[in-house]
Protein backbone atom coordinates (compact mmCIF):
# COMPACT_ATOMS: atom_id res chain seq x y z
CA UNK A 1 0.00 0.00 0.00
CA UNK A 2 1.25 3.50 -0.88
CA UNK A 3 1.63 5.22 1.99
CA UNK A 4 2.44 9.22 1.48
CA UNK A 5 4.33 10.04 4.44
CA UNK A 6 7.38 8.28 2.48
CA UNK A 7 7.44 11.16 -0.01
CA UNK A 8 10.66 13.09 0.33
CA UNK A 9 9.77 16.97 0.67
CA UNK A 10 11.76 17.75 -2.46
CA UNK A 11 8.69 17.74 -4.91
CA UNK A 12 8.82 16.39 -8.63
CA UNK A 13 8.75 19.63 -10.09
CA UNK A 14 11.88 20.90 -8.22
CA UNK A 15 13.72 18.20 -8.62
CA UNK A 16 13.26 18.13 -12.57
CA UNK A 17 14.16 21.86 -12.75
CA UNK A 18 17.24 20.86 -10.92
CA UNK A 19 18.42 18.08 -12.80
CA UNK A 20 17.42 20.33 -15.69
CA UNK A 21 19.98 23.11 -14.39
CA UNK A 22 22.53 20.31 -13.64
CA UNK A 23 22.75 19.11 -16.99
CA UNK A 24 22.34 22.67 -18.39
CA UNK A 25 25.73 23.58 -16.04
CA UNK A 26 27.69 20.60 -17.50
CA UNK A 27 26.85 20.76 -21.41
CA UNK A 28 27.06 24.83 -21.22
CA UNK A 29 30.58 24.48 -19.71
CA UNK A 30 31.46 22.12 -22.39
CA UNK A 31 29.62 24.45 -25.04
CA UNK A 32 30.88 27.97 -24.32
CA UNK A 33 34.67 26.89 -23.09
CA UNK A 34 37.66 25.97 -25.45
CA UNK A 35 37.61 22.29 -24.34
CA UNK A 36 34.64 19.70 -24.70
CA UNK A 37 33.96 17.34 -21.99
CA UNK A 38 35.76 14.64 -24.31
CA UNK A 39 38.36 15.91 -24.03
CA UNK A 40 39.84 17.17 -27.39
CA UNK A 41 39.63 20.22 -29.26
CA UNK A 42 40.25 19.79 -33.22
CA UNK A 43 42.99 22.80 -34.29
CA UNK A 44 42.98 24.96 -37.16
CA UNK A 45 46.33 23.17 -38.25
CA UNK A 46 44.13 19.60 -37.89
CA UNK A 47 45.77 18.73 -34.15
CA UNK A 48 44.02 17.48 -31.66
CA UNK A 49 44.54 19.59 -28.55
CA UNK A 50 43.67 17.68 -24.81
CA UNK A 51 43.10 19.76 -22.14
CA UNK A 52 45.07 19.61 -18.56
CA UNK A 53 43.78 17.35 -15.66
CA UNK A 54 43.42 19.77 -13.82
CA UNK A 55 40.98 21.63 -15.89
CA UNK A 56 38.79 18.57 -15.11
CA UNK A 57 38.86 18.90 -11.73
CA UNK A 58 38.53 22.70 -11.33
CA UNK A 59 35.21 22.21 -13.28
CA UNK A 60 33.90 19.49 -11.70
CA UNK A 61 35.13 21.41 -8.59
CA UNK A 62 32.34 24.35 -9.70
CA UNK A 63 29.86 22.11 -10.66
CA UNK A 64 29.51 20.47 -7.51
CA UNK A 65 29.83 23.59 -5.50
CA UNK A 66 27.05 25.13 -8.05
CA UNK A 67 24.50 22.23 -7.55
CA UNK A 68 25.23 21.97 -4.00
CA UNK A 69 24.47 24.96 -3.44
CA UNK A 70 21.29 24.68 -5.63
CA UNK A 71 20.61 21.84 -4.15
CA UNK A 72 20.64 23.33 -0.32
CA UNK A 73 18.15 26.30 -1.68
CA UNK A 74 15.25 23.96 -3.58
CA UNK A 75 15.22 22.23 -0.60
CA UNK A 76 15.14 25.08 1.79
CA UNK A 77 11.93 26.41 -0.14
């Protein structure tokens, strides 16, 4: 039997809009920067440029602190 008292307080609608923003964060970071999230970066000369670890982690460093932080005010409200 369904019993509603098991619902969590973060309602459907909230939690699509922030999956929604989530996935926004990660493709517009891989859109609007010089890097893709593949990792490579075709040249004008026809290299293929990598990006630095590091650049990997400093993004997924303001990602988390971005939906965290998103997180903590959907569920506040």
């Amino acid at each position: 039997m369904f019993n509603p008292s098991m619902q969590t307080k973060f309602s459907g609608k909230k939690f699509g809009l922030f999956i929604a923003l989530g996935i926004g964060v990660i493709f517009g970071i891989s859109f609007f920067s010089d890097y893709s999230i593949t990792g490579a970066l075709m040249m004008e000369s026809g290299e293929v440029a990598t990006f630095e670890p590091i650049f990997i982690v400093l993004a997924s460093i303001i990602i988390f602190i971005i939906l965290s932080i998103l997180w903590w005010w959907l569920k506040k409200k």
